[in-house]
PDB file of N, CA and C in Angstrom:
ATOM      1  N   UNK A   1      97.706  40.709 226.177  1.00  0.00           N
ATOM      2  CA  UNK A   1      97.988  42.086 226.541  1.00  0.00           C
ATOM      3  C   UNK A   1      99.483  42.187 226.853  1.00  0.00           C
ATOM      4  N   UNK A   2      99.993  43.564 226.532  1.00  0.00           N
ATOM      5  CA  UNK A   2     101.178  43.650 226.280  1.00  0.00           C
ATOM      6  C   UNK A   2     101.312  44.638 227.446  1.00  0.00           C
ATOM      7  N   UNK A   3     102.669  44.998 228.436  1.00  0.00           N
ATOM      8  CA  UNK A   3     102.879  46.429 228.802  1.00  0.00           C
ATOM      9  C   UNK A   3     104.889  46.688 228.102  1.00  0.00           C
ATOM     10  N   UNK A   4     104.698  47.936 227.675  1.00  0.00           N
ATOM     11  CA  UNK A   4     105.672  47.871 226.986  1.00  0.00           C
ATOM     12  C   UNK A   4     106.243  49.617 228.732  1.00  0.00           C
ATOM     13  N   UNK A   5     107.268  49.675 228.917  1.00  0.00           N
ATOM     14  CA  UNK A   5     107.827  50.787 229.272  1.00  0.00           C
ATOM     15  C   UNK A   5     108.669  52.191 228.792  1.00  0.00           C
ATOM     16  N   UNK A   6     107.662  53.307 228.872  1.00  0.00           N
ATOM     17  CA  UNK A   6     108.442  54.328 228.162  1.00  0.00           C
ATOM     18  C   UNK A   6     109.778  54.369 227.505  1.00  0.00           C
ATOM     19  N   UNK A   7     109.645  54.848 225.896  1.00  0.00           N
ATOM     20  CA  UNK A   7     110.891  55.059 225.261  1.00  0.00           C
ATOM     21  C   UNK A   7     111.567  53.584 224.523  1.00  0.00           C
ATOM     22  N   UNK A   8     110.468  52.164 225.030  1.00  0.00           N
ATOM     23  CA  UNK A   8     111.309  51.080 224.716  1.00  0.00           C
ATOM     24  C   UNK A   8     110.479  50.884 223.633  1.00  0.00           C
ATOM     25  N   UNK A   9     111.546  49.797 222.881  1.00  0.00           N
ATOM     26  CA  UNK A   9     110.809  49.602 221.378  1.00  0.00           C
ATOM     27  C   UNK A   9     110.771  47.990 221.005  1.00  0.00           C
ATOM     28  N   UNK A  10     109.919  47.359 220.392  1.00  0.00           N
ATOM     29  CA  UNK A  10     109.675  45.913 220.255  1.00  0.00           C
ATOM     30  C   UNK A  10     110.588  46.382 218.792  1.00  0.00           C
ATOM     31  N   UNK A  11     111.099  45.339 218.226  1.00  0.00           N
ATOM     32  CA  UNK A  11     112.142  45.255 217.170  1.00  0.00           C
ATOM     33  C   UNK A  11     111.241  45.319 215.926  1.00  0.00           C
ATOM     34  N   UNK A  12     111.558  45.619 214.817  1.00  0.00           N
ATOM     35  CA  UNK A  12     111.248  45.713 213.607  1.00  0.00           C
ATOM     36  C   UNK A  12     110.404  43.771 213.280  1.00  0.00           C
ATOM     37  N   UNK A  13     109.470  43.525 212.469  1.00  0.00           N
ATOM     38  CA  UNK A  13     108.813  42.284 212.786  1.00  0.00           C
ATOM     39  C   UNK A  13     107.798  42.102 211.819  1.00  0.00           C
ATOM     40  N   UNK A  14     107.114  40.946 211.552  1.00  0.00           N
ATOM     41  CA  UNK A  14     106.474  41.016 210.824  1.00  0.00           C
ATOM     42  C   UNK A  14     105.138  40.344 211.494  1.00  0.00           C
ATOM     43  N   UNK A  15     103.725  39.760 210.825  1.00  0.00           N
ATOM     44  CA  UNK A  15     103.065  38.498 211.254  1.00  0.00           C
ATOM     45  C   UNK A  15     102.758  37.993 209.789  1.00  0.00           C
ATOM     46  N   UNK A  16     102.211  36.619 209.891  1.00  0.00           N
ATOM     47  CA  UNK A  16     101.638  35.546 208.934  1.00  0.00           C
ATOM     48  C   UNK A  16     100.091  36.196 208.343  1.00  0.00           C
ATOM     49  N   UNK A  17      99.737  36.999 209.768  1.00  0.00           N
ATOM     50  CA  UNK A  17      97.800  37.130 209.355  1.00  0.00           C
ATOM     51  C   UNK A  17      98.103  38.699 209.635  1.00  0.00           C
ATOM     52  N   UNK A  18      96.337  38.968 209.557  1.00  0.00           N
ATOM     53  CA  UNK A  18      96.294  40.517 210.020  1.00  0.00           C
ATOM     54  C   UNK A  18      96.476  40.430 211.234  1.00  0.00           C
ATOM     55  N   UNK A  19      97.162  41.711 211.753  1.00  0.00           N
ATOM     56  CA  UNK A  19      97.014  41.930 213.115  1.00  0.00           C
ATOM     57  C   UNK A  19      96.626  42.984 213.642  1.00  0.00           C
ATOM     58  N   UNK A  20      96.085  43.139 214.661  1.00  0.00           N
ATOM     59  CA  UNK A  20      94.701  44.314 215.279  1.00  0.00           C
ATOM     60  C   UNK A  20      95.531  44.704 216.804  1.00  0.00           C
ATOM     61  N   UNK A  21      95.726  46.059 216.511  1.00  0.00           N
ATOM     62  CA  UNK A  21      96.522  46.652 217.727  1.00  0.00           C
ATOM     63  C   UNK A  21      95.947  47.311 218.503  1.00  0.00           C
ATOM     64  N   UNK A  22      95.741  47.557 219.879  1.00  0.00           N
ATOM     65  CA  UNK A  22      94.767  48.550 220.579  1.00  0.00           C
ATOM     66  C   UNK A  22      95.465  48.924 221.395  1.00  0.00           C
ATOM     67  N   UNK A  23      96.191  50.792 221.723  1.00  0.00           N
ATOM     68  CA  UNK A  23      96.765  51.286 223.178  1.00  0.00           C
ATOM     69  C   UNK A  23      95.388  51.089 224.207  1.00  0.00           C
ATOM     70  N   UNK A  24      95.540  49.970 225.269  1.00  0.00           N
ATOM     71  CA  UNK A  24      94.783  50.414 226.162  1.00  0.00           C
ATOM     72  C   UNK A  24      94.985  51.090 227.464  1.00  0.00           C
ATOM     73  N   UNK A  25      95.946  51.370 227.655  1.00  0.00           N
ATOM     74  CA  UNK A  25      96.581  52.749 228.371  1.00  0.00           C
ATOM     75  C   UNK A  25      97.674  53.574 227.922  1.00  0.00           C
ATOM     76  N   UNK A  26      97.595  54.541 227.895  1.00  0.00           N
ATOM     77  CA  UNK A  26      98.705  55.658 227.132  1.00  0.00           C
ATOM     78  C   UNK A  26      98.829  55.680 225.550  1.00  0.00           C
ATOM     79  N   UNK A  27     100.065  55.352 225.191  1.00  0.00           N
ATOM     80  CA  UNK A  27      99.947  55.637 224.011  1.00  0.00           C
ATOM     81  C   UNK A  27     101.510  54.937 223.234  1.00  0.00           C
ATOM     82  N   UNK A  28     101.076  54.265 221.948  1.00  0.00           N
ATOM     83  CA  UNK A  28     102.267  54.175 221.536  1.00  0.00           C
ATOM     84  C   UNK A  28     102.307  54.193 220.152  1.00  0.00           C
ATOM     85  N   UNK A  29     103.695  54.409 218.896  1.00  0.00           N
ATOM     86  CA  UNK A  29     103.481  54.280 218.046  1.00  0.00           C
ATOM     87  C   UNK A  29     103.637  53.673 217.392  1.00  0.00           C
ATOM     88  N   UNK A  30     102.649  53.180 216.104  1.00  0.00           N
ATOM     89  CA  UNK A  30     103.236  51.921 215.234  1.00  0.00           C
ATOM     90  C   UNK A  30     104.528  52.464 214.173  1.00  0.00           C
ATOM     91  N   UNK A  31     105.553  52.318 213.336  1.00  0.00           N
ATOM     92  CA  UNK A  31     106.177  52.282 212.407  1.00  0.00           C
ATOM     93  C   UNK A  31     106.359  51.004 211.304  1.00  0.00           C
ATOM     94  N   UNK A  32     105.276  51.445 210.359  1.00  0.00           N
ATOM     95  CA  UNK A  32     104.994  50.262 209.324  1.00  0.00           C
ATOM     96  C   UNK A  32     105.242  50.706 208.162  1.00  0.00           C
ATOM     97  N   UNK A  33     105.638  50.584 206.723  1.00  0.00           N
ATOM     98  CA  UNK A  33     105.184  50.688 205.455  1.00  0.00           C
ATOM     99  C   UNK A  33     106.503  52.233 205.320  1.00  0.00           C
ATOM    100  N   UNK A  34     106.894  52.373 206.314  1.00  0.00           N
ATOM    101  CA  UNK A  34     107.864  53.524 205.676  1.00  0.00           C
ATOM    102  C   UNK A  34     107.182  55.142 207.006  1.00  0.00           C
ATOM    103  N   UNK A  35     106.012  54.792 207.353  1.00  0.00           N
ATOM    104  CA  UNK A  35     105.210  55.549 207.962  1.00  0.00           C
ATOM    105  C   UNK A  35     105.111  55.230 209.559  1.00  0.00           C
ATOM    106  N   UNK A  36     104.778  56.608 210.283  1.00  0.00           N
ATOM    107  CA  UNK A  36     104.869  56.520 211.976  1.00  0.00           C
ATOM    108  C   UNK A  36     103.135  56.792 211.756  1.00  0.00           C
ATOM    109  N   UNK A  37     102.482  56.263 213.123  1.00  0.00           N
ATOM    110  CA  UNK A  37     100.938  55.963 213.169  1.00  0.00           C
ATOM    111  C   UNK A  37     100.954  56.040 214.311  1.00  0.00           C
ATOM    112  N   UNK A  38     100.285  57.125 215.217  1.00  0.00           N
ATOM    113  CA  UNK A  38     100.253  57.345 216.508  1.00  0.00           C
ATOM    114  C   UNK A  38      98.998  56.938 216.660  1.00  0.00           C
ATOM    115  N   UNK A  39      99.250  55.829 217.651  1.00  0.00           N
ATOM    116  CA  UNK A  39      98.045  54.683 218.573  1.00  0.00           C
ATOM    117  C   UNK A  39      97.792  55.248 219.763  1.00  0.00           C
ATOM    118  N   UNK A  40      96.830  56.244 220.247  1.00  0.00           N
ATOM    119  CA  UNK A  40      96.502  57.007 221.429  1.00  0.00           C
ATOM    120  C   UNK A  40      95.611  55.584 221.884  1.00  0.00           C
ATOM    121  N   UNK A  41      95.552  55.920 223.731  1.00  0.00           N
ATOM    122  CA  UNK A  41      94.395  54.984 224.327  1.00  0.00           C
ATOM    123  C   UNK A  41      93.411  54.848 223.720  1.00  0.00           C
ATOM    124  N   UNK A  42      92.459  53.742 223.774  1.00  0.00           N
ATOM    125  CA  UNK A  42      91.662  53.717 223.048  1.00  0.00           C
ATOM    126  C   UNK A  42      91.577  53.271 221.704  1.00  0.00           C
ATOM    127  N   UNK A  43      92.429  53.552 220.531  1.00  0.00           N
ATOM    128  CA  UNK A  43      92.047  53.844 219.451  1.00  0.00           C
ATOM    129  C   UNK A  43      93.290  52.223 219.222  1.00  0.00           C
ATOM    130  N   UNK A  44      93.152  51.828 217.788  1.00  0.00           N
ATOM    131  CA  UNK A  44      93.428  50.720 216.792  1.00  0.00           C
ATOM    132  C   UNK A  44      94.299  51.087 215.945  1.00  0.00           C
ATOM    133  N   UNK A  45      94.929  50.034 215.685  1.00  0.00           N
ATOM    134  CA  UNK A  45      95.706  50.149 214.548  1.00  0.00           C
ATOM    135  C   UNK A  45      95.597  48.366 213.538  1.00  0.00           C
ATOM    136  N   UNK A  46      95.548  48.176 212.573  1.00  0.00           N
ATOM    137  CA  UNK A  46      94.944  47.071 211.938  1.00  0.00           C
ATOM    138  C   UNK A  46      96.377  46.823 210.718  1.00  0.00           C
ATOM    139  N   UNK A  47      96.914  45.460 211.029  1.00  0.00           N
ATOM    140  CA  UNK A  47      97.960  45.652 209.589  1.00  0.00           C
ATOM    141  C   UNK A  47      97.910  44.146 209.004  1.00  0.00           C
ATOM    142  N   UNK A  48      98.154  44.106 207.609  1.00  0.00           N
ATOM    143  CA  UNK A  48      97.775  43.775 206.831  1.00  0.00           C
ATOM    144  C   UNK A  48      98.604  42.099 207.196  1.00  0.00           C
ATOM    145  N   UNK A  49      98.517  40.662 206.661  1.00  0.00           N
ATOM    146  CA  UNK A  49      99.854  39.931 206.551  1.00  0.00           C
ATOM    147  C   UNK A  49     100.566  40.628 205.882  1.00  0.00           C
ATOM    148  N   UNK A  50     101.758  40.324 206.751  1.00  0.00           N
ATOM    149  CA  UNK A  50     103.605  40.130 206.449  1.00  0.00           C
ATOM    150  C   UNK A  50     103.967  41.999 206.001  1.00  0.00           C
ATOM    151  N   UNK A  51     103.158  42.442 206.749  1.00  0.00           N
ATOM    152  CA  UNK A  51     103.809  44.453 207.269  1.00  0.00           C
ATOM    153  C   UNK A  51     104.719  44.362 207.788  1.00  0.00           C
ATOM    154  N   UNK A  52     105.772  44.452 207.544  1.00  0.00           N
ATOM    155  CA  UNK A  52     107.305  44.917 208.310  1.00  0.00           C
ATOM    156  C   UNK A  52     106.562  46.123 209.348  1.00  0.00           C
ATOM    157  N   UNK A  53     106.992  45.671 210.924  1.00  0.00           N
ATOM    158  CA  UNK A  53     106.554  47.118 211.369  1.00  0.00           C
ATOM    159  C   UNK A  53     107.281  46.698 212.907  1.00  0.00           C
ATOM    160  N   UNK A  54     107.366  48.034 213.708  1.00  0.00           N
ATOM    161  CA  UNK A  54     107.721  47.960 214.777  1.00  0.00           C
ATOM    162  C   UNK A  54     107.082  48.905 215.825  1.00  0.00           C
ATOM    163  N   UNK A  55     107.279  48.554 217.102  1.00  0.00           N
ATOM    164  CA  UNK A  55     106.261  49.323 218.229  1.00  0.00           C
ATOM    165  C   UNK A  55     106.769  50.187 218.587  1.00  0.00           C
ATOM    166  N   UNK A  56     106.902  51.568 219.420  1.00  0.00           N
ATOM    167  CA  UNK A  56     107.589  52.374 220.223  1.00  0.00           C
ATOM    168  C   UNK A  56     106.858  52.865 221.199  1.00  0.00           C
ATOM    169  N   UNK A  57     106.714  52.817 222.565  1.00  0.00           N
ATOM    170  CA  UNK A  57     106.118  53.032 223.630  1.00  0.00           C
ATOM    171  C   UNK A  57     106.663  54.539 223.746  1.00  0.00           C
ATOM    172  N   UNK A  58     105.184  55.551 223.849  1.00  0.00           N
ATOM    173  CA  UNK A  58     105.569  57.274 224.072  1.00  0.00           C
ATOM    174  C   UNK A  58     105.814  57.192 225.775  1.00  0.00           C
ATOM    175  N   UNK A  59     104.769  56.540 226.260  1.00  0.00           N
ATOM    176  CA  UNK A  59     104.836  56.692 227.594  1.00  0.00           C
ATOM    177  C   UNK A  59     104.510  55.017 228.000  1.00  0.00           C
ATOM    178  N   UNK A  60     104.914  54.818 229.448  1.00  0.00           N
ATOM    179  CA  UNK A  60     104.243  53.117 229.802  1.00  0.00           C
ATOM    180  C   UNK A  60     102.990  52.599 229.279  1.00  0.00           C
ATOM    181  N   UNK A  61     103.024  51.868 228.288  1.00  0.00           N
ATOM    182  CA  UNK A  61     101.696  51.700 228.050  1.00  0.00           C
ATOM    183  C   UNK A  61     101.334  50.315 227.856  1.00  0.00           C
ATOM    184  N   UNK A  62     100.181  49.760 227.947  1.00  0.00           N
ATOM    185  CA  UNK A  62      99.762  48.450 227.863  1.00  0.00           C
ATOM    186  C   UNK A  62      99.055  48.539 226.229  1.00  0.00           C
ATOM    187  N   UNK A  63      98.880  47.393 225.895  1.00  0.00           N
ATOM    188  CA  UNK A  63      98.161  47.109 224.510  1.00  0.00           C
ATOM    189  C   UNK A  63      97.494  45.723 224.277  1.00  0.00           C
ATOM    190  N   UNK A  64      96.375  45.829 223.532  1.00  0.00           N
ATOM    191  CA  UNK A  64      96.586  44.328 222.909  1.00  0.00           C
ATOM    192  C   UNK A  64      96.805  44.008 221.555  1.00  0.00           C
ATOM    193  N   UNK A  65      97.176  43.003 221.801  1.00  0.00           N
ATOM    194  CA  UNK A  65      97.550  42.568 220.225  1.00  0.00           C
ATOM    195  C   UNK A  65      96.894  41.149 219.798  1.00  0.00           C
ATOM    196  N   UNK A  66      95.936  41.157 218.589  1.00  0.00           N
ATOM    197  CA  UNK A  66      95.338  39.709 217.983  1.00  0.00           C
ATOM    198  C   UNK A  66      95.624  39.611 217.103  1.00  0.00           C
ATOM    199  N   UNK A  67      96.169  38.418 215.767  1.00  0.00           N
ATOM    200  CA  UNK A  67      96.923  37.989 215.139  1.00  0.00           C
ATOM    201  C   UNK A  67      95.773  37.071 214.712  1.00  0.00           C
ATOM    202  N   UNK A  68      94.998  37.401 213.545  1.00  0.00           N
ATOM    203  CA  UNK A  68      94.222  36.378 213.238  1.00  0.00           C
ATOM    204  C   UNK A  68      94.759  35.523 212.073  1.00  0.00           C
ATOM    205  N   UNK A  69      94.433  34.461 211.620  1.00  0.00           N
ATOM    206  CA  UNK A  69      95.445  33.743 210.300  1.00  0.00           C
ATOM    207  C   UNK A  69      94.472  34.654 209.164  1.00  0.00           C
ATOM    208  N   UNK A  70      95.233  33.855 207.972  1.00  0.00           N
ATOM    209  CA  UNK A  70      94.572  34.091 206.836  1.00  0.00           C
ATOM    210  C   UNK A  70      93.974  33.255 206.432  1.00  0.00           C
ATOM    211  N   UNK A  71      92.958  33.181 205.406  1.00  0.00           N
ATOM    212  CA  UNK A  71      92.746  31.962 205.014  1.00  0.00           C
ATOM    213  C   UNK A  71      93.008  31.675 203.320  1.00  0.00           C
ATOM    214  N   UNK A  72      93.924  30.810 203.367  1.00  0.00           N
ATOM    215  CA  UNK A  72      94.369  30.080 202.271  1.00  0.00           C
ATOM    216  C   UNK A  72      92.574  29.682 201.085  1.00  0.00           C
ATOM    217  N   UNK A  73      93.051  30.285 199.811  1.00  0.00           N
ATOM    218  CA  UNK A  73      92.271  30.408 199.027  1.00  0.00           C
ATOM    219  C   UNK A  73      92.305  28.552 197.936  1.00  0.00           C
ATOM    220  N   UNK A  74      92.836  28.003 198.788  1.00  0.00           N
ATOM    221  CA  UNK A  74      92.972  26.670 197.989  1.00  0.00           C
ATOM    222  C   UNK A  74      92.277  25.527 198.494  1.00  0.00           C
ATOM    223  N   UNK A  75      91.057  26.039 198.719  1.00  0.00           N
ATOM    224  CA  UNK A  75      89.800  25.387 199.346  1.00  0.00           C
ATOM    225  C   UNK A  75      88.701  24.378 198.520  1.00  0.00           C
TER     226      UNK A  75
END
């Protein structure tokens, strides 16, 4: 779990796997793919491996964030 403080922004970023975003208080927005995605309490945001994207906190808000791998198809 994350708390990020109004107006601040986690830097532009990527991950290896999908990653699964949840505002669990307030609200913040994702900026991925060229596009803004408003993450109200409650609600998800899901991105794909290696999404260029970055966070922006509307108001103080907490989140979580899970980062699952991928799995390599050379099994």
């Amino acid at each position: 779990c994350r708390v990020v403080k109004a107006n601040c922004q986690i830097p532009v970023h990527s991950t290896p796997g999908r990653a699964f975003v949840q505002a669990l208080r307030r609200h913040i927005r994702m900026h991925a793919e060229g596009k803004l995605f408003d993450v109200p309490q409650g609600k998800a945001f899901i991105l794909e491996p290696n999404v260029t994207h970055g966070v922006e906190a509307v108001e103080e808000t907490s989140f979580l964030v899970i980062v699952a791998p991928v799995e390599s198809s050379g099994r």
